[in-house]
C-alpha atoms as a PDB file:
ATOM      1  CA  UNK A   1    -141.854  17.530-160.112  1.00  0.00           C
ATOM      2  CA  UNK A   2    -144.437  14.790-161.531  1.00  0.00           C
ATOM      3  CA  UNK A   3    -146.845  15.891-158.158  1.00  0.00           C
ATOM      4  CA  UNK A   4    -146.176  19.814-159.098  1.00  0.00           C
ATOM      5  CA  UNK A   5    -147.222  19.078-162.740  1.00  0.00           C
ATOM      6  CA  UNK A   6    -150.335  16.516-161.710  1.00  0.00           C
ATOM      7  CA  UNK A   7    -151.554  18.990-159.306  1.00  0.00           C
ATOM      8  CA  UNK A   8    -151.383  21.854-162.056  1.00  0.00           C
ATOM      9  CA  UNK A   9    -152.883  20.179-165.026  1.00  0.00           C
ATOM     10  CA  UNK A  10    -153.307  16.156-164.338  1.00  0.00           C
ATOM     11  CA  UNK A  11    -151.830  13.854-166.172  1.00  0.00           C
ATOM     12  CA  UNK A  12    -151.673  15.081-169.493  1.00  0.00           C
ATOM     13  CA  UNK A  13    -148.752  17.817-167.411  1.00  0.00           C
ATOM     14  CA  UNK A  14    -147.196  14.904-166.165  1.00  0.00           C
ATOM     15  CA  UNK A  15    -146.681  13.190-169.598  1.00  0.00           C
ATOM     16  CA  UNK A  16    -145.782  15.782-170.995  1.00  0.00           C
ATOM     17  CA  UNK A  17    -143.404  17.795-168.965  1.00  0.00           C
ATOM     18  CA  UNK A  18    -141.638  14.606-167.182  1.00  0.00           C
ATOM     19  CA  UNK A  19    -141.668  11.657-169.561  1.00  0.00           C
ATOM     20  CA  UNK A  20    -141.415  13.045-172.827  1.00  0.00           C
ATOM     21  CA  UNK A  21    -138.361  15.314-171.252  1.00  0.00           C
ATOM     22  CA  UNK A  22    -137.140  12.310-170.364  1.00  0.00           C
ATOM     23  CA  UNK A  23    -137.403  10.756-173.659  1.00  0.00           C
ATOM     24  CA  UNK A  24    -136.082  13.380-175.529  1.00  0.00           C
ATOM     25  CA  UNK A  25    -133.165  14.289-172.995  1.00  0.00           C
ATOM     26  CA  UNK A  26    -132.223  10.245-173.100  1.00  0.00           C
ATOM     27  CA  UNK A  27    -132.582  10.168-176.584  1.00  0.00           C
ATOM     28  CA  UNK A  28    -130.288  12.857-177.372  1.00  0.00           C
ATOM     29  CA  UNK A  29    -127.690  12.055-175.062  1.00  0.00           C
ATOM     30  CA  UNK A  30    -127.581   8.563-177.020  1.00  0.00           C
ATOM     31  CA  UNK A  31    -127.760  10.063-180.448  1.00  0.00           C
ATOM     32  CA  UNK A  32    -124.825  12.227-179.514  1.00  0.00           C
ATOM     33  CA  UNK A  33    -122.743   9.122-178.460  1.00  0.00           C
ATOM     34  CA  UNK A  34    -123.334   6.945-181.236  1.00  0.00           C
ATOM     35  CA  UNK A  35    -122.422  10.270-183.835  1.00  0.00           C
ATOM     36  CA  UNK A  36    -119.463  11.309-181.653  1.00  0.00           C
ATOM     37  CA  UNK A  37    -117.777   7.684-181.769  1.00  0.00           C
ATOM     38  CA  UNK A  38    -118.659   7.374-185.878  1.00  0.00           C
ATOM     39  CA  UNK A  39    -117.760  11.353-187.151  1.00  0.00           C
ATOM     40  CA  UNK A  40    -117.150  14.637-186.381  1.00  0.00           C
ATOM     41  CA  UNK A  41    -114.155  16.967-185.973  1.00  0.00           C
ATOM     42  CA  UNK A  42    -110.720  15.808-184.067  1.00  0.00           C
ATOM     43  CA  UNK A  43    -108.554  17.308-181.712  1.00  0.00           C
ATOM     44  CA  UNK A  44    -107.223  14.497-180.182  1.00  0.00           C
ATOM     45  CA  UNK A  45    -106.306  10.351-181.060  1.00  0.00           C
ATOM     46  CA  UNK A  46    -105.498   8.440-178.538  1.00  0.00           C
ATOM     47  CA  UNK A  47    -103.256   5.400-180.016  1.00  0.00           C
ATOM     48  CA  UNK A  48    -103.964   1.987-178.817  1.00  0.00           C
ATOM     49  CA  UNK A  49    -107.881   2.194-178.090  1.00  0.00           C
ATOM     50  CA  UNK A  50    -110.652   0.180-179.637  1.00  0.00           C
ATOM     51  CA  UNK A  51    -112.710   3.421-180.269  1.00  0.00           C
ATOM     52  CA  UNK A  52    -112.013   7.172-180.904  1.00  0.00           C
ATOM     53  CA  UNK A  53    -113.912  10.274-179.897  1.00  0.00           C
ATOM     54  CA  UNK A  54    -115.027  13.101-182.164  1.00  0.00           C
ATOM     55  CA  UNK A  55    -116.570  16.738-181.485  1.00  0.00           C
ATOM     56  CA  UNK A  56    -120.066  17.548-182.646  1.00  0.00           C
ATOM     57  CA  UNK A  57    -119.240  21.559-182.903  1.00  0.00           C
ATOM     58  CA  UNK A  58    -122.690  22.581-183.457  1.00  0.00           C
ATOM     59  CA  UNK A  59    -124.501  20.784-180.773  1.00  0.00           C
ATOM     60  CA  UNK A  60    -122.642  22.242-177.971  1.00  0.00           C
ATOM     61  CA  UNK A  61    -125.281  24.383-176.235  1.00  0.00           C
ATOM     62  CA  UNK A  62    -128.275  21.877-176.806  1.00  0.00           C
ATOM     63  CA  UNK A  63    -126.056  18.716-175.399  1.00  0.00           C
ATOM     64  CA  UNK A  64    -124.316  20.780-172.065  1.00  0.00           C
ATOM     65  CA  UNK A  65    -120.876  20.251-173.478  1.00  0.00           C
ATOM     66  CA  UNK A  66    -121.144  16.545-174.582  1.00  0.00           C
ATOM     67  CA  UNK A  67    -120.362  17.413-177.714  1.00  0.00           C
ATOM     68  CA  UNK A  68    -116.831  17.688-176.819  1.00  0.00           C
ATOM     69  CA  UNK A  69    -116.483  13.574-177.057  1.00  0.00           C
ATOM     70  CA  UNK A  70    -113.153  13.353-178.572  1.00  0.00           C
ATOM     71  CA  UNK A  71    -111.604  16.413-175.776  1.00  0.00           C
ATOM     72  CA  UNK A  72    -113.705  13.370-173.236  1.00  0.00           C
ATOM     73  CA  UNK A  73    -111.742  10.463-174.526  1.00  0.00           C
ATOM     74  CA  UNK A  74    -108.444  12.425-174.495  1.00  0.00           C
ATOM     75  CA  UNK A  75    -108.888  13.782-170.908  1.00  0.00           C
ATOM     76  CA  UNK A  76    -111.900  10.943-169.384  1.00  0.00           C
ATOM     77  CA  UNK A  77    -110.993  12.551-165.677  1.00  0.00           C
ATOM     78  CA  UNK A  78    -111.817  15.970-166.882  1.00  0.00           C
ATOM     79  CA  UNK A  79    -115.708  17.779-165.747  1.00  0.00           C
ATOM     80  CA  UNK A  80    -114.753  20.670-168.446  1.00  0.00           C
ATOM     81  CA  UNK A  81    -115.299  19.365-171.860  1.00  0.00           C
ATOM     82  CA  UNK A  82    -114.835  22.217-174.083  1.00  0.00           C
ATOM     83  CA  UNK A  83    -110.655  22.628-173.662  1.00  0.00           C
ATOM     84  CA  UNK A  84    -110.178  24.796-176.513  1.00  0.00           C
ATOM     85  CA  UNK A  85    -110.654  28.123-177.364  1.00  0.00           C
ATOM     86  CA  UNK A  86    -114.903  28.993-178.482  1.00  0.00           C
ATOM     87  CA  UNK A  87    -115.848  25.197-177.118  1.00  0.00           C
ATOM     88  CA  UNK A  88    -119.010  26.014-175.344  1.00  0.00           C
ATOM     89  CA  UNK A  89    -119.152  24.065-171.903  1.00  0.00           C
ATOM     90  CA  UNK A  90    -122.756  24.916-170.201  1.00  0.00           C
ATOM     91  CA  UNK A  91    -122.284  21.676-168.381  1.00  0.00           C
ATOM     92  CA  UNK A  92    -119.171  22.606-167.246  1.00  0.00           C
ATOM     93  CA  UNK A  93    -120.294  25.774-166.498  1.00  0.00           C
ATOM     94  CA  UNK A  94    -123.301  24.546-164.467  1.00  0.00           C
ATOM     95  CA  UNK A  95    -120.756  22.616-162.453  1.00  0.00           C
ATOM     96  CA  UNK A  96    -118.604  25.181-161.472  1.00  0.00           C
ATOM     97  CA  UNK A  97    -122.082  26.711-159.820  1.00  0.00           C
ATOM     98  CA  UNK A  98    -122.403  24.371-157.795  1.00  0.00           C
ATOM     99  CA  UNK A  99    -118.591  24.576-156.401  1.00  0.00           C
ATOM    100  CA  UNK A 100    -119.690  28.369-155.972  1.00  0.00           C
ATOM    101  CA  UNK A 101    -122.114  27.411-153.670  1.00  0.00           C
ATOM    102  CA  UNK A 102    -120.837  24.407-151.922  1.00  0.00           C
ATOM    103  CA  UNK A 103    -122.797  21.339-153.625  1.00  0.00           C
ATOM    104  CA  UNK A 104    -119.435  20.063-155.631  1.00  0.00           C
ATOM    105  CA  UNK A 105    -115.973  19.964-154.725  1.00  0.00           C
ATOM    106  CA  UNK A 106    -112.610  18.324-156.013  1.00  0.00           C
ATOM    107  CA  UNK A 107    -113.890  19.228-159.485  1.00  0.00           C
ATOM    108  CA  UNK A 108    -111.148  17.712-161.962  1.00  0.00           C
ATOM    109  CA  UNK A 109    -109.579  19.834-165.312  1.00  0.00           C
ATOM    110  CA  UNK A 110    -107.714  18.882-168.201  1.00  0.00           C
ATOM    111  CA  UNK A 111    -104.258  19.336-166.668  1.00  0.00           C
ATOM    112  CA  UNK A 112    -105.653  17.921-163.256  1.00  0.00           C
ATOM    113  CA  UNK A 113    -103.964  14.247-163.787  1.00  0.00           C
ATOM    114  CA  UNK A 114    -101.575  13.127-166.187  1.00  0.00           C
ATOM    115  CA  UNK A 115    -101.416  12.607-169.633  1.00  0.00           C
ATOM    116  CA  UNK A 116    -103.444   9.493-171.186  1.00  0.00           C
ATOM    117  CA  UNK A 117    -100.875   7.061-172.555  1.00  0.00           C
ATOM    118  CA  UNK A 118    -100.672   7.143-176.234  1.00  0.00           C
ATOM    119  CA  UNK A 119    -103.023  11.049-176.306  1.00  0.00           C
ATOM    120  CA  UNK A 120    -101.757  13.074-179.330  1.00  0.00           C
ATOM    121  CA  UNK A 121    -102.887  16.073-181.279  1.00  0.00           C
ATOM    122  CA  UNK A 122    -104.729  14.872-184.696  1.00  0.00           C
END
């Protein structure tokens, strides 16, 4: 990609459309880690662990489906995220493409292994 953008507009492509995409795509995924382990909405506790999970509702488009930390820390083996009802999961979704066309197999669900000890509805 960093060739395709040099050889398009020099380096002033390359900083823009690989690093700072970087950045920002790094940056986010952080931001929404350290907010989904302090606050949010909670569908799930798990008893007995040194940190909980929360959902970020709004951010679930921009973020793929990380939003959907606290559904994460109640099923970690899970690729879907968004296990309820209107819980946007592009990441999931993007996933599932790539079973359709034989890049990803063995692809893991909610109900796929079994329950986390100490997992309970909040």
């Amino acid at each position: 990609m960093a060739v395709a953008l040099f050889l398009m507009g020099g380096v002033g492509f390359v900083l823009w459309g690989v690093c700072l995409r970087v950045f920002v795509t790094l940056c986010g995924h952080w931001a929404v880690g350290h907010f989904a382990h302090r606050q949010g909405t909670q569908g799930w506790v798990v008893d007995g662990v040194a940190v909980q999970g929360f959902n970020l509702p709004r951010l679930g488009l921009v973020t793929f489906g990380e939003n959907w930390h606290g559904n994460h820390h109640a099923f970690p083996h899970s690729a879907k995220l968004g296990v309820e009802a209107g819980q946007a999961d592009p990441g999931y979704w993007f996933i599932k493409g790539l079973v359709a066309v034989g890049l990803a197999w063995d692809i893991q669900g909610p109900n796929d292994a079994p329950e986390r000890d100490g997992l309970r509805r909040a």
